[in-house]
N, C-alpha and C. Protein backbone atom coordinates (compact mmCIF):
# COMPACT_ATOMS: atom_id res chain seq x y z
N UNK A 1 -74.57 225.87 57.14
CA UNK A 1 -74.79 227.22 56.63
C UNK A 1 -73.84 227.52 55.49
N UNK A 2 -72.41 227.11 55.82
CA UNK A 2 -71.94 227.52 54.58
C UNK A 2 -71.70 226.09 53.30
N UNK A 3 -72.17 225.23 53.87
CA UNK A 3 -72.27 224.54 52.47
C UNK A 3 -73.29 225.01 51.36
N UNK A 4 -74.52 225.39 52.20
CA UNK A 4 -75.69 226.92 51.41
C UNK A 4 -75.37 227.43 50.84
N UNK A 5 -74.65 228.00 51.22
CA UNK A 5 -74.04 229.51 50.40
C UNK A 5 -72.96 228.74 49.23
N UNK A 6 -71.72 227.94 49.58
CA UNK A 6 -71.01 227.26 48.64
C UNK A 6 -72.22 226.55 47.32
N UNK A 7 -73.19 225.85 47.67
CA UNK A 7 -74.39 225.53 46.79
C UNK A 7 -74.75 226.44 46.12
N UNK A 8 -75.34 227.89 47.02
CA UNK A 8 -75.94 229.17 46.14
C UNK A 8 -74.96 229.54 44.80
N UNK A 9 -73.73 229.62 45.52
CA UNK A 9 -72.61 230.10 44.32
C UNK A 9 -72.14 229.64 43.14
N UNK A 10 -71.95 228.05 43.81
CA UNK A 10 -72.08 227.37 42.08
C UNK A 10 -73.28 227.61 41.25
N UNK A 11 -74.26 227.12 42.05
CA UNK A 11 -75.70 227.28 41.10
C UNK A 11 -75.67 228.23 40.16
N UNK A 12 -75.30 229.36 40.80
CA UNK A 12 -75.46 230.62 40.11
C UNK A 12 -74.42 231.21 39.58
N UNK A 13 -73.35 230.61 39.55
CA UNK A 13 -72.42 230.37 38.32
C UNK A 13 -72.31 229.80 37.22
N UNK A 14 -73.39 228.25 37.71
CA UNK A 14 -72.85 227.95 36.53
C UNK A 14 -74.12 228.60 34.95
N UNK A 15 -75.25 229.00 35.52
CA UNK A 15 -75.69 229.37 34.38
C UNK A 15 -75.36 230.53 33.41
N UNK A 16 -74.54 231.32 34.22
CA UNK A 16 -73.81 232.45 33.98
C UNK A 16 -72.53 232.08 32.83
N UNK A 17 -72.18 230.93 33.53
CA UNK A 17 -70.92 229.92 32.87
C UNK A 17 -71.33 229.45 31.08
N UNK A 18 -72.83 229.23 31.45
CA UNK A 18 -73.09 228.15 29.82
C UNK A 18 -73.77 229.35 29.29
N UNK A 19 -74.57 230.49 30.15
CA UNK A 19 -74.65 231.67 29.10
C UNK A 19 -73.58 232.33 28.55
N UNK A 20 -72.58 232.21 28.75
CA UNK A 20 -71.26 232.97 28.20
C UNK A 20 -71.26 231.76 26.86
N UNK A 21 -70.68 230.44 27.37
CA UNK A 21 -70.88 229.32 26.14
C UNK A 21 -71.64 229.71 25.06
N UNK A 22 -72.83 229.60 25.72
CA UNK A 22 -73.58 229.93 24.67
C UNK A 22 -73.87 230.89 23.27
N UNK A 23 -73.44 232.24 24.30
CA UNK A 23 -73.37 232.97 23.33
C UNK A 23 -71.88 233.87 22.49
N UNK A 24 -71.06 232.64 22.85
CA UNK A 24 -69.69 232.37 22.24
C UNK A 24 -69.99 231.29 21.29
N UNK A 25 -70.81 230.26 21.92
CA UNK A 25 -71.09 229.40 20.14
C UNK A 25 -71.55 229.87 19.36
N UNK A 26 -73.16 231.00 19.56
CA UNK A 26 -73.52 231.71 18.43
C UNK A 26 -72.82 232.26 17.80
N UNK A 27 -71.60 233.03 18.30
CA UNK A 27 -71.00 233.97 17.52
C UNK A 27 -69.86 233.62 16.99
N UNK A 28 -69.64 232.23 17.27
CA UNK A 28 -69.02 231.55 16.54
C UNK A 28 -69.32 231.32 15.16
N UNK A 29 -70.81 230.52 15.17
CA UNK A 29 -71.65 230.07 14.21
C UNK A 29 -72.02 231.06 13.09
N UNK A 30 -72.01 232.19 13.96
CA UNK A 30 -72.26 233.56 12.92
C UNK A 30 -71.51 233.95 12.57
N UNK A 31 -69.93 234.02 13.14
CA UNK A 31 -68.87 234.57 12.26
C UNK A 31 -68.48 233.63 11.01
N UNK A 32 -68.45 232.18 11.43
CA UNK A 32 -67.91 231.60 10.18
C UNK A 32 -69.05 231.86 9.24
N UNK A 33 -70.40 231.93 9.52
CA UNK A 33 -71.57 231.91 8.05
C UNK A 33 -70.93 233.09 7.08
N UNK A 34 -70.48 234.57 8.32
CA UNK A 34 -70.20 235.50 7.95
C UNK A 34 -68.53 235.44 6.91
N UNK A 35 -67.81 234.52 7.21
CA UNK A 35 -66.82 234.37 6.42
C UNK A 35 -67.33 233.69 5.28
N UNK A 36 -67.84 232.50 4.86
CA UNK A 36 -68.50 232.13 4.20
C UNK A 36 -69.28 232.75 3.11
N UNK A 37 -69.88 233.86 3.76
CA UNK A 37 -71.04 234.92 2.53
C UNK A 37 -69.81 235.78 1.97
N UNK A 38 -68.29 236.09 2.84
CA UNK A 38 -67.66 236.76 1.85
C UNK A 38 -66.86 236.00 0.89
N UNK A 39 -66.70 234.68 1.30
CA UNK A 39 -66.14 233.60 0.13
C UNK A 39 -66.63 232.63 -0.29
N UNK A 40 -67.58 232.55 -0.96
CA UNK A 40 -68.83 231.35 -1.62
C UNK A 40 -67.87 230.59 -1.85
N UNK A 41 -66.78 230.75 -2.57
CA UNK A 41 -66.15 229.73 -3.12
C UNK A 41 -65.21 228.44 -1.97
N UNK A 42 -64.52 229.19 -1.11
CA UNK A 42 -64.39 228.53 -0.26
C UNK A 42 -65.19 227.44 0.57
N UNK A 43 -66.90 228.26 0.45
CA UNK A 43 -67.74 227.06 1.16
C UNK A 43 -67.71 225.68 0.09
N UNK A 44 -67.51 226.68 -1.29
CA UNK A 44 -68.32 225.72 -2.03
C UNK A 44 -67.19 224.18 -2.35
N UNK A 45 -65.87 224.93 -2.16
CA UNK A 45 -64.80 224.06 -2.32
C UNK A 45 -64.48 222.67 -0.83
N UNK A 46 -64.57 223.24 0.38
CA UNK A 46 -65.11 222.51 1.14
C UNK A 46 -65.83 221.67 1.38
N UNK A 47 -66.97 221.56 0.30
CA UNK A 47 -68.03 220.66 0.46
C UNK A 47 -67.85 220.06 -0.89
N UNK A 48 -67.37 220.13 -1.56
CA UNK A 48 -66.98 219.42 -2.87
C UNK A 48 -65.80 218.70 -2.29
N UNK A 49 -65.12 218.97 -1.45
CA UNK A 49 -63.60 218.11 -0.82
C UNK A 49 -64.52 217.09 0.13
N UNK A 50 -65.50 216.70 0.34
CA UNK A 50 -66.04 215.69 1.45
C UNK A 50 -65.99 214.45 1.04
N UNK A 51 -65.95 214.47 -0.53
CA UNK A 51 -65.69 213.41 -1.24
C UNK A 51 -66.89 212.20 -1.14
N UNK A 52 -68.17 212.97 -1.08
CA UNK A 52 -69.80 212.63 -0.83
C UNK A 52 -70.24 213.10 -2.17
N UNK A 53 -70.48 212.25 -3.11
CA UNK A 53 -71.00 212.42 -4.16
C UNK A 53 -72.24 213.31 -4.64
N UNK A 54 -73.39 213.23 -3.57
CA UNK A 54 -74.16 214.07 -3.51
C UNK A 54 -74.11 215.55 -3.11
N UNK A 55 -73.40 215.59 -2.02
CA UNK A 55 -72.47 216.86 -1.60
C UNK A 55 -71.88 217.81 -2.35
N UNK A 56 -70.71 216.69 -3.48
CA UNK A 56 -69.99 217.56 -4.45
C UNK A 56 -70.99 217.67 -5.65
N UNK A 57 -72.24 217.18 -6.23
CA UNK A 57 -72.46 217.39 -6.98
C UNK A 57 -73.77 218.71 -7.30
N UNK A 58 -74.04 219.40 -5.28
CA UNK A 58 -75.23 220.13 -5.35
C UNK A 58 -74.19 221.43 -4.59
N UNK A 59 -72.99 221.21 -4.51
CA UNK A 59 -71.92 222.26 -3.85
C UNK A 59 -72.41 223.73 -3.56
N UNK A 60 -72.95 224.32 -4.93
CA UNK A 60 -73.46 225.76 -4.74
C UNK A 60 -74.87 225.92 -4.25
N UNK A 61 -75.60 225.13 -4.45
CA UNK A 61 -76.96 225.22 -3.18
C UNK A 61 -76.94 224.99 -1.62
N UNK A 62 -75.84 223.54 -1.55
CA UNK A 62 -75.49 223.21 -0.03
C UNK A 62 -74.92 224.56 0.65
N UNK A 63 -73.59 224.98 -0.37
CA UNK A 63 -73.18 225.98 0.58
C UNK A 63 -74.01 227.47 0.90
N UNK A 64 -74.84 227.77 -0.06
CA UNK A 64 -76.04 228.89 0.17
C UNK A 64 -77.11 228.40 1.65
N UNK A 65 -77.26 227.65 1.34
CA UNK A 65 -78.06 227.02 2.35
C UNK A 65 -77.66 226.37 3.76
N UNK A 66 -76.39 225.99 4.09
CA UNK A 66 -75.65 226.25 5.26
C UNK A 66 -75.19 227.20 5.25
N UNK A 67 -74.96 227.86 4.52
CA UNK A 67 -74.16 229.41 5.22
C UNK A 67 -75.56 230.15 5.82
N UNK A 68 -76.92 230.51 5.52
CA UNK A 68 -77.69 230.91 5.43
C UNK A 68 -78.22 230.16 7.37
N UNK A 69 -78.33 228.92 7.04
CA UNK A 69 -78.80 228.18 8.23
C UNK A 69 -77.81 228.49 9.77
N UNK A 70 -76.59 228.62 9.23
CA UNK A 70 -75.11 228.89 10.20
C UNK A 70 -75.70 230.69 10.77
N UNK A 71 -75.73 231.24 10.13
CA UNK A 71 -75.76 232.63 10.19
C UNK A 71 -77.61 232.92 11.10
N UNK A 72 -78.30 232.09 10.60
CA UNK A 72 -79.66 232.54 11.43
C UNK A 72 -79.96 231.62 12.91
N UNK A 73 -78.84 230.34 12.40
CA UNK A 73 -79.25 229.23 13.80
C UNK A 73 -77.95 230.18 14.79
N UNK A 74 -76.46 230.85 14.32
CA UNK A 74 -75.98 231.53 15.28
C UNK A 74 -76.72 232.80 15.90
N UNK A 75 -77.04 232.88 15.52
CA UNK A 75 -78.21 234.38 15.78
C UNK A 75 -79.12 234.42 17.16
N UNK A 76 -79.87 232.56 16.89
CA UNK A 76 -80.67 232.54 17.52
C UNK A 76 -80.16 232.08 18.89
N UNK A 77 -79.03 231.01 18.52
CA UNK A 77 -78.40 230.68 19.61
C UNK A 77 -77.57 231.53 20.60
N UNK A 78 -76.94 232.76 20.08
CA UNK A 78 -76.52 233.71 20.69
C UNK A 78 -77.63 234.72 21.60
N UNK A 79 -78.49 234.53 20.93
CA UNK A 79 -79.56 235.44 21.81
C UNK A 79 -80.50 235.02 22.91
N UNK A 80 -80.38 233.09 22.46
CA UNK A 80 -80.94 232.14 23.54
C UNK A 80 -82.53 232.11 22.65
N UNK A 81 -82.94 231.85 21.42
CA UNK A 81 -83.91 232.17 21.09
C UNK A 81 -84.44 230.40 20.51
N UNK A 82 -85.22 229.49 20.34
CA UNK A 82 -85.35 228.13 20.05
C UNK A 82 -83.89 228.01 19.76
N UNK A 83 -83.08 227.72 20.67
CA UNK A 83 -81.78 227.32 21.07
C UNK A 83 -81.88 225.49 20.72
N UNK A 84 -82.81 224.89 21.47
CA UNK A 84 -82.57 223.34 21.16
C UNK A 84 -82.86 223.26 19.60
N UNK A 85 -83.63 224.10 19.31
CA UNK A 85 -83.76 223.94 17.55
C UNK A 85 -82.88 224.07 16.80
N UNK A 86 -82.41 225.25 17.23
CA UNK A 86 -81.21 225.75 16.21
C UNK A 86 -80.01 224.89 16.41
N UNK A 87 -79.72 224.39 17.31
CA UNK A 87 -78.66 223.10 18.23
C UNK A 87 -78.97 221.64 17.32
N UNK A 88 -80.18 221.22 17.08
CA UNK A 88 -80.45 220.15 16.22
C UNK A 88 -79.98 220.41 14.99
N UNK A 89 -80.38 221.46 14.42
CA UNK A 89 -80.07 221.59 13.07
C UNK A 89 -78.95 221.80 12.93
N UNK A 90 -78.08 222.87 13.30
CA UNK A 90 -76.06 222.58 13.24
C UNK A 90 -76.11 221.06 13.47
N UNK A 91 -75.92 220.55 14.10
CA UNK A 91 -75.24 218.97 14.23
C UNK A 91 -74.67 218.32 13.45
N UNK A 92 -75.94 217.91 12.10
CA UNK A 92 -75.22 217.08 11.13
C UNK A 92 -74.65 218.03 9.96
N UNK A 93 -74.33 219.16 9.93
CA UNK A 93 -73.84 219.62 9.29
C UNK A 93 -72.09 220.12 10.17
N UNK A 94 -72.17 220.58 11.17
CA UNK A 94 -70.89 220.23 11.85
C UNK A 94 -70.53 218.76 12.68
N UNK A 95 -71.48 217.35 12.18
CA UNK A 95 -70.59 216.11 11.67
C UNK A 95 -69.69 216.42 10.79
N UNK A 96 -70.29 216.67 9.78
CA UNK A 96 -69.75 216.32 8.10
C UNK A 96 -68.75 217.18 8.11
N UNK A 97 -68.74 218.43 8.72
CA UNK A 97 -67.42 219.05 8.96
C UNK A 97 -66.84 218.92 9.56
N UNK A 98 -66.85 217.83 10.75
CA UNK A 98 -65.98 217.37 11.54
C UNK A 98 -64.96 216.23 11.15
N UNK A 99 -66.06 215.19 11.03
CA UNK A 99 -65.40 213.86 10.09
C UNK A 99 -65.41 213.88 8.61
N UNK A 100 -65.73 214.77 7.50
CA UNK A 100 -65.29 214.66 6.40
C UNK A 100 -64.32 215.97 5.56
N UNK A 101 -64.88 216.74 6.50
CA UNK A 101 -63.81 218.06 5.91
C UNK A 101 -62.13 218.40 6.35
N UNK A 102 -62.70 218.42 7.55
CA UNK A 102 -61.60 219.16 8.44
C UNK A 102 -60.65 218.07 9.06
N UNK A 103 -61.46 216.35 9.18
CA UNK A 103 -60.39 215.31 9.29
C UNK A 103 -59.05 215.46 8.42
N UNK A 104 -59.82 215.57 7.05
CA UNK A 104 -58.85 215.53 5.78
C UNK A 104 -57.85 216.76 5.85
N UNK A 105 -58.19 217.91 6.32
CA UNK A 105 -56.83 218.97 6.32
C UNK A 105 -56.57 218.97 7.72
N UNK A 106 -56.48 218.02 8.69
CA UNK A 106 -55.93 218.81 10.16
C UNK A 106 -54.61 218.60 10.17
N UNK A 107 -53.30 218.45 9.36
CA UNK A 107 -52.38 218.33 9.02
C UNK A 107 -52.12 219.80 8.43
N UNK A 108 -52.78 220.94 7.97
CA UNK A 108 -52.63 221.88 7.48
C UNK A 108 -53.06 222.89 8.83
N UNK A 109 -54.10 222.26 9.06
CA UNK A 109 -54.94 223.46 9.92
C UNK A 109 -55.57 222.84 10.99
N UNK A 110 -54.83 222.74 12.11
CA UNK A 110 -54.99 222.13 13.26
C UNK A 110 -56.30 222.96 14.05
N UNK A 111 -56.43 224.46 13.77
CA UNK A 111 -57.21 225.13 14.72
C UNK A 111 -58.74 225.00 14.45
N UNK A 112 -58.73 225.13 12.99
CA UNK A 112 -60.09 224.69 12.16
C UNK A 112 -61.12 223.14 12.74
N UNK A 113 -59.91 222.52 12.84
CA UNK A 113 -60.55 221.00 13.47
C UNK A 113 -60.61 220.94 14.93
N UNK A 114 -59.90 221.57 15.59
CA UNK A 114 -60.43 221.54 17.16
C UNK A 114 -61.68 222.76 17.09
N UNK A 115 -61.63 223.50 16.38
CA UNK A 115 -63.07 225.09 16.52
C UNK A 115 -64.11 223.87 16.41
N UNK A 116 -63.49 223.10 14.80
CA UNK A 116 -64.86 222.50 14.92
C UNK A 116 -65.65 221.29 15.83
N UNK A 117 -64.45 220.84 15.99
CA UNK A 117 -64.83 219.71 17.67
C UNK A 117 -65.92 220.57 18.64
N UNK A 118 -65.01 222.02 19.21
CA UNK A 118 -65.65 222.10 19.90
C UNK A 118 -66.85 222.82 19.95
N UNK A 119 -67.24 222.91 18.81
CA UNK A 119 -68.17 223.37 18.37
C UNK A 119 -69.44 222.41 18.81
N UNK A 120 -69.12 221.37 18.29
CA UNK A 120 -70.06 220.35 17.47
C UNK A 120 -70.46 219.89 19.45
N UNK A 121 -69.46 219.65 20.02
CA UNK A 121 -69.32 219.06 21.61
C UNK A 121 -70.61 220.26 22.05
N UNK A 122 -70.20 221.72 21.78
CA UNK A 122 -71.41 222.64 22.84
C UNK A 122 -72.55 222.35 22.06
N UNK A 123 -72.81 222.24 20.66
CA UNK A 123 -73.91 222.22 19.70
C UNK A 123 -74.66 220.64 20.65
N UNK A 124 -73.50 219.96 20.95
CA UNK A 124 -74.65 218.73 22.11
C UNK A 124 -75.36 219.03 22.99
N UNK A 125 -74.51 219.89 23.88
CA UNK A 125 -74.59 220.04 25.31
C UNK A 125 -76.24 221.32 24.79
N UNK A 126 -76.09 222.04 24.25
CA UNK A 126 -77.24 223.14 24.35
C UNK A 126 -77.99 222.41 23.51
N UNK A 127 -78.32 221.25 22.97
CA UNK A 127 -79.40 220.59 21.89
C UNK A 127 -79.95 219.86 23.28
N UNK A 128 -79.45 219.23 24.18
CA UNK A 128 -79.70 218.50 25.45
C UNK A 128 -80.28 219.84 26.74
N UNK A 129 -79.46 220.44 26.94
CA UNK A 129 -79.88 221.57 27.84
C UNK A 129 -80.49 222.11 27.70
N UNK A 130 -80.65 223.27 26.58
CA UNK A 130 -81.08 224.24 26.14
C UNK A 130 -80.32 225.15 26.19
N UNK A 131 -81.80 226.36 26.59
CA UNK A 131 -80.72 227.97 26.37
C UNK A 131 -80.53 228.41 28.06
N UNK A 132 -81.09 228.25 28.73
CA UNK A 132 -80.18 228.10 30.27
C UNK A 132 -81.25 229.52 30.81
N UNK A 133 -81.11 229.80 31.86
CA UNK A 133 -81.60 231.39 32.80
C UNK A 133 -81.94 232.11 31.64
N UNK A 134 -80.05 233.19 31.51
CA UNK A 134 -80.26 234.65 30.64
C UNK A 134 -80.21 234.07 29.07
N UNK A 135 -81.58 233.86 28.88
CA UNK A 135 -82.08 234.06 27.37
C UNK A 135 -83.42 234.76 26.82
N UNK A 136 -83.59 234.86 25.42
CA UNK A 136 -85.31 235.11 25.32
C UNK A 136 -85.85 234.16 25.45
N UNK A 137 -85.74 232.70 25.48
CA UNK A 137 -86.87 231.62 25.84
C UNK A 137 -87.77 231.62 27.45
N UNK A 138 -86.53 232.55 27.89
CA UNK A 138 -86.94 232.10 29.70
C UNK A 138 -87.40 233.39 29.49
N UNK A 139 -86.80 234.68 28.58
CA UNK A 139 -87.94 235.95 29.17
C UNK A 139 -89.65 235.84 28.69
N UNK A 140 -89.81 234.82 27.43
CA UNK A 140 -90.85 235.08 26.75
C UNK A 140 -91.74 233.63 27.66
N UNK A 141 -90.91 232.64 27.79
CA UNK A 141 -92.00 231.74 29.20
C UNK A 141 -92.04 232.55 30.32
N UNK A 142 -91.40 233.76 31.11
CA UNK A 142 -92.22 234.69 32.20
C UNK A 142 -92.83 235.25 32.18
N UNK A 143 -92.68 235.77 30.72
CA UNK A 143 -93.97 236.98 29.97
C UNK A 143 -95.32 236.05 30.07
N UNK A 144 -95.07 235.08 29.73
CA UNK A 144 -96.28 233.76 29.26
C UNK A 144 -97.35 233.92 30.68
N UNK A 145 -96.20 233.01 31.61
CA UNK A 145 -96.72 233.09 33.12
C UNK A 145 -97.55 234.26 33.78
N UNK A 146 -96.81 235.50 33.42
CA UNK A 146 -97.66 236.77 34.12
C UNK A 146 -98.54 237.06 33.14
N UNK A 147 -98.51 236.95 32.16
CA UNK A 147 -100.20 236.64 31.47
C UNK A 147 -101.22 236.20 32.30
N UNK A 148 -100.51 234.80 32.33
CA UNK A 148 -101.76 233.66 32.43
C UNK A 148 -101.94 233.85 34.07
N UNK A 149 -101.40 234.56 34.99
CA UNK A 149 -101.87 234.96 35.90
C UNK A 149 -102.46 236.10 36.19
N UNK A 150 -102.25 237.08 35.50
CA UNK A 150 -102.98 237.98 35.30
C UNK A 150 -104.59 237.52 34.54
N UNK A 151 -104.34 236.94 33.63
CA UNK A 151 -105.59 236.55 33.26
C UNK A 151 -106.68 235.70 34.41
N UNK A 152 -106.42 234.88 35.37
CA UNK A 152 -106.64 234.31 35.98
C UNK A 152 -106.96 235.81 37.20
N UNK A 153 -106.37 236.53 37.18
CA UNK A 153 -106.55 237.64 38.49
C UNK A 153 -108.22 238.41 38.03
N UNK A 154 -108.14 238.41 36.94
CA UNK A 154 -108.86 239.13 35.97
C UNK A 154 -110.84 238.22 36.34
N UNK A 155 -110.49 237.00 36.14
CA UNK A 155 -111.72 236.12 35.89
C UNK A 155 -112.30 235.61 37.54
């Protein structure tokens, strides 16, 4: 009986656990886009430091276009919304900020390179998992369900 209940409690912790994650990575993802849109230059200097030829030579489109992608994939991920999508797409862009940016200054800025570790580590775990219980994916697949049973009540 009470290994039950010890079972019930984790269970139902832990999704509680990776919804908090979760929507601490979004707002992660969304604050830095949000630092980013107030300093273009900073993105743009960052990605010209990767020392990727292609990288430094398209600097002011890359960084419009990850800041842009950072700011709508945190959004979605914070709200639990195509979470594995938005989880695919960060990835190789927090690689390249893992191993080509932030390698090169973690001698300056130690906190920048662990944010972004652990960034990149939950950006796995929710590209593999998903968005968990409390999200809109699971409210809009119940909405789905009582449709399609209702429709079925109906016929």
């Amino acid at each position: 009986m009470s290994e039950t209940i010890n079972t019930v409690k984790r269970s139902s912790r832990q999704p509680s656990m990776l919804t908090i994650l979760r929507i601490a990575l979004g707002l992660i993802l969304f604050w830095k886009s949000i630092n980013f849109i107030r300093d273009t230059a900073a993105a743009q200097t960052l990605i010209e430091h990767t020392g990727i030829g292609v990288f430094s030579g398209n600097a002011e489109i890359l960084a419009l276009i990850i800041t842009y992608l950072g700011l709508l994939c945190g959004f979605f991920i914070c709200i639990g919304l195509f979470t594995k999508i938005a989880a695919v797409v960060q990835i190789p862009i927090l690689i390249v900020a893992v191993f080509f940016v932030n390698i090169q200054s973690i001698g300056e800025n130690k906190f920048e390179f662990f944010l972004s570790v652990i960034t990149l580590l939950l950006l796995i775990v929710f590209a593999i998992k998903g968005s968990g219980v409390f999200s809109a994916d699971e409210y809009f697949r119940q909405g789905a369900a009582r449709d399609r049973k209702a429709k079925k009540a109906l016929n």
